[in-house]
Protein backbone atom coordinates (compact mmCIF):
# COMPACT_ATOMS: atom_id res chain seq x y z
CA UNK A 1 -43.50 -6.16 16.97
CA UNK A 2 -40.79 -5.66 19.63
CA UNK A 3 -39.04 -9.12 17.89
CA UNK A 4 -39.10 -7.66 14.44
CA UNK A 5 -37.52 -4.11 16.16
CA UNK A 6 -34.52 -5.92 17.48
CA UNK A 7 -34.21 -7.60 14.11
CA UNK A 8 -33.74 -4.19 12.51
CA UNK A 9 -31.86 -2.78 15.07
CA UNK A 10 -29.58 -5.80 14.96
CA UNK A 11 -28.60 -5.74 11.14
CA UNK A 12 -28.70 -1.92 10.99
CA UNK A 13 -25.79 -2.19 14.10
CA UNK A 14 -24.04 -5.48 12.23
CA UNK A 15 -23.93 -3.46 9.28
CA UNK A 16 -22.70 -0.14 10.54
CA UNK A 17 -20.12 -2.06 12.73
CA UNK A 18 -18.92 -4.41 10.05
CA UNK A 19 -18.05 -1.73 7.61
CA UNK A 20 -16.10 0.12 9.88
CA UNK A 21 -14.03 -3.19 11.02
CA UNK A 22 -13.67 -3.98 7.29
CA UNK A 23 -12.53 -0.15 6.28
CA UNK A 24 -10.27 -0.40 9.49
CA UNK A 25 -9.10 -3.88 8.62
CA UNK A 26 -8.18 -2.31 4.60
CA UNK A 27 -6.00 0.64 5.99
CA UNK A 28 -3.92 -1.81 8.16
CA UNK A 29 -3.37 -4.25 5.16
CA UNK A 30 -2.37 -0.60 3.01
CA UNK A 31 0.57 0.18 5.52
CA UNK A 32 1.65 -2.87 5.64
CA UNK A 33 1.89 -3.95 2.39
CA UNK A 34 4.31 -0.85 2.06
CA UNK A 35 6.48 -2.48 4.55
CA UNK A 36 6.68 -5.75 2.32
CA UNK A 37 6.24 -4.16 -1.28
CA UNK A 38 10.28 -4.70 -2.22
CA UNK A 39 9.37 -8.56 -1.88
CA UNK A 40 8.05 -9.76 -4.72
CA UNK A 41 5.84 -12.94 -4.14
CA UNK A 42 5.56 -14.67 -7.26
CA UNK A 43 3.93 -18.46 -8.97
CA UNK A 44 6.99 -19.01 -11.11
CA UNK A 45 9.49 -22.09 -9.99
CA UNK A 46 12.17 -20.58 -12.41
CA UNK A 47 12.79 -16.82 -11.59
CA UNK A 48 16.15 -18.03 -9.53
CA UNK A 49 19.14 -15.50 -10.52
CA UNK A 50 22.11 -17.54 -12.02
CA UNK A 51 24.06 -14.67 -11.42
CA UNK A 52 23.81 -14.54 -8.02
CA UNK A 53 24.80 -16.89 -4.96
CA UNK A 54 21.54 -18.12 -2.67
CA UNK A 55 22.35 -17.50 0.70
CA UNK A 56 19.42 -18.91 2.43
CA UNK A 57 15.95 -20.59 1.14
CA UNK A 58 13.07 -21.67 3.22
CA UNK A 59 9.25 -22.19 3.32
CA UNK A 60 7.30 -19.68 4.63
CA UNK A 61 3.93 -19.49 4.98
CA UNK A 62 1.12 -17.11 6.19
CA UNK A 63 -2.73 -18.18 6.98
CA UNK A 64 -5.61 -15.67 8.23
CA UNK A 65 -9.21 -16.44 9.15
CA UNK A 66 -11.56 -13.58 8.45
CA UNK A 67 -15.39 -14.45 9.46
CA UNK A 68 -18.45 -12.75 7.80
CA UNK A 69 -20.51 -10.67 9.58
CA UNK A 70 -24.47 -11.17 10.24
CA UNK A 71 -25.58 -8.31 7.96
CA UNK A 72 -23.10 -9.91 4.96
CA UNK A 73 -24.51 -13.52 5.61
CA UNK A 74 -28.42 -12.22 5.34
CA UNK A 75 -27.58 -9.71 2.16
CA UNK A 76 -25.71 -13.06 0.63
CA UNK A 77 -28.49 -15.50 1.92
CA UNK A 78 -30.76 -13.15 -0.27
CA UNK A 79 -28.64 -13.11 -3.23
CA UNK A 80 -27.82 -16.55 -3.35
CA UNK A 81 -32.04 -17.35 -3.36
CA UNK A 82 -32.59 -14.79 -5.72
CA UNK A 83 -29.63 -15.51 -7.62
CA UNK A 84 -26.17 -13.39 -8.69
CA UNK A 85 -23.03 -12.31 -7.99
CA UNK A 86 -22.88 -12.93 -3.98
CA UNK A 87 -20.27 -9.53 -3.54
CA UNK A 88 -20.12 -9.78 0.08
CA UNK A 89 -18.09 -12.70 0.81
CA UNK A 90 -15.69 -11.43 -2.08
CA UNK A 91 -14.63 -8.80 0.37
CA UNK A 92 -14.10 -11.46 2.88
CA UNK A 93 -12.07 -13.31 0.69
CA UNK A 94 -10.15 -10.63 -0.70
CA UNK A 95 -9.22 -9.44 2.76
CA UNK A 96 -8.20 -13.17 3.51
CA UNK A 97 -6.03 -13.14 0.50
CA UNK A 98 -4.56 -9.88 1.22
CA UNK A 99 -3.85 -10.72 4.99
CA UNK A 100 -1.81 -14.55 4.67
CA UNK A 101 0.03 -13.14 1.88
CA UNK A 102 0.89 -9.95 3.98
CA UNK A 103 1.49 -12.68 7.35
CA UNK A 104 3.95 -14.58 4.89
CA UNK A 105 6.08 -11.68 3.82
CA UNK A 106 6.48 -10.35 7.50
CA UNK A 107 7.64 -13.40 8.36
CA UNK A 108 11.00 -12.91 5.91
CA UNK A 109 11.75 -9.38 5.68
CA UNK A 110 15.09 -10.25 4.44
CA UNK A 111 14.13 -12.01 1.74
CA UNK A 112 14.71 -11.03 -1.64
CA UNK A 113 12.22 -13.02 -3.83
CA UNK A 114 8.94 -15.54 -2.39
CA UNK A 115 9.08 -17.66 -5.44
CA UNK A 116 6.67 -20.74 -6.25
CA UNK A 117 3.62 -18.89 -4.53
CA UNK A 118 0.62 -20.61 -4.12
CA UNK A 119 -2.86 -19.64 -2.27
CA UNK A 120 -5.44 -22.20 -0.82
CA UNK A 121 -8.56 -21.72 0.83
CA UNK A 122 -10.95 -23.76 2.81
CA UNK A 123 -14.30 -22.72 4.94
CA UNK A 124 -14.59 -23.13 8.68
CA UNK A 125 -17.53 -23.40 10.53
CA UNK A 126 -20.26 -24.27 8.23
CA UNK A 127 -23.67 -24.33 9.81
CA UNK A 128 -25.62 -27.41 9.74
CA UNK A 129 -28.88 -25.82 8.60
CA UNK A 130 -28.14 -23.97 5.60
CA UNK A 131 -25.00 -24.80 4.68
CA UNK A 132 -23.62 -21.25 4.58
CA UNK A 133 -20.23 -19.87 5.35
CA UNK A 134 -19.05 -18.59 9.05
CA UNK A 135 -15.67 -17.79 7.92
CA UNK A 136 -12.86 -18.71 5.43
CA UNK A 137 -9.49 -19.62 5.73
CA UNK A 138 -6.46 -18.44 4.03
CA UNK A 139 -3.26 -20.36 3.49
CA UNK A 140 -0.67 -18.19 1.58
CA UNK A 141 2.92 -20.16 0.96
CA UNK A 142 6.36 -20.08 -1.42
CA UNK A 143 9.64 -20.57 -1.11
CA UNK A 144 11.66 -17.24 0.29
CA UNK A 145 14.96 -16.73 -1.63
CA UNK A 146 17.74 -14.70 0.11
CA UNK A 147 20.98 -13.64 -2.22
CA UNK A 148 24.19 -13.33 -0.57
CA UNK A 149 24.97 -9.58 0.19
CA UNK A 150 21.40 -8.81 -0.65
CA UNK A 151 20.63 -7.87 3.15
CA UNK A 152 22.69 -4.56 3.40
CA UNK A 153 21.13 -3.99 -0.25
CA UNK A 154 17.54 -4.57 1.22
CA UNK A 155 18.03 -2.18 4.14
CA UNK A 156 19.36 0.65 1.55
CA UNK A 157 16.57 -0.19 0.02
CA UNK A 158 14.32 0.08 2.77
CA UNK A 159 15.37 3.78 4.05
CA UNK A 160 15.50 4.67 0.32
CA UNK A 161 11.48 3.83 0.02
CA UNK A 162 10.82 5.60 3.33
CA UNK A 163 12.04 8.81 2.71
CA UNK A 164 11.18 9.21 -1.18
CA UNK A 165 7.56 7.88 0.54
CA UNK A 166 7.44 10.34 3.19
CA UNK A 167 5.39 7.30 4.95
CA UNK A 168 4.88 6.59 8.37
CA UNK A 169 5.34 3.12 8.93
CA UNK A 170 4.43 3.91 13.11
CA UNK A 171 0.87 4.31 12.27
């Protein structure tokens, strides 16, 4: 009795805990992504400007791990033997997404265009038992485009969005 007490205790904590690292983890990726919005990050190879001189061009890349927690691993354990849509490791992976796309941005804040995007994903940490998922992996990388002149422009740009925004960027 005292086992299957801790059980419940355990998943009612994991899930109470989990959702309020997730929530916390989804207001992060909001500000930032405010930060990076004037970079575009986009899967076409032919969006170069003709008009306009390329002043620098590099790889970037971004990568983020995000593990599941133990309530989201039972609740998806259930739905995968009952059969369905397994929701809870979408929010994993979305948050992964979200997170190496948002690393590769702040990694060229200059940059006026991440051209040639491309996402890949891979699982880490399988268990040997069932075969399910600890965590998943993230790789986000492009090509970042910077346009002579285009870093005073950017900065204008910058101060414009914070003060028609009225954001706090500090938070």
């Amino acid at each position: 009795m005292l086992q299957l007490v801790l059980f419940i205790i355990l998943i009612v904590s994991t899930y109470f805990i989990g959702s309020a690292i997730e929530k916390s983890h989804y207001k992060s990726i909001g500000h930032r992504e405010l930060k990076t919005i004037l970079i575009p990050a986009v899967t076409a190879r032919e969006v170069i400007r003709e008009d306009r001189t390329i002043e620098n061009s590099a790889l970037v890349y971004g990568s983020a791990v995000i593990s599941i927690d133990y309530f989201k691993r039972i609740s998806a354990a259930l739905k995968n033997f009952f059969g369905g849509e397994i929701s809870a490791y979408e929010t994993v992976l979305d948050r992964a997404r979200k997170e190496a796309v948002l690393r590769m941005k702040e990694k060229v804040p200059t940059a006026d265009i991440i051209i040639n995007t491309r996402i890949e994903t891979s699982t880490i940490g399988r268990t040997g038992r069932r075969n399910a998922i600890a965590c998943a992996e993230v790789l986000a990388y492009g090509t970042a485009i910077t346009y002579k002149g285009s870093v005073e422009k950017k900065i204008q740009q910058d101060l414009r969005l914070r003060k028609n925004n009225k954001t706090s960027f500090n938070d």
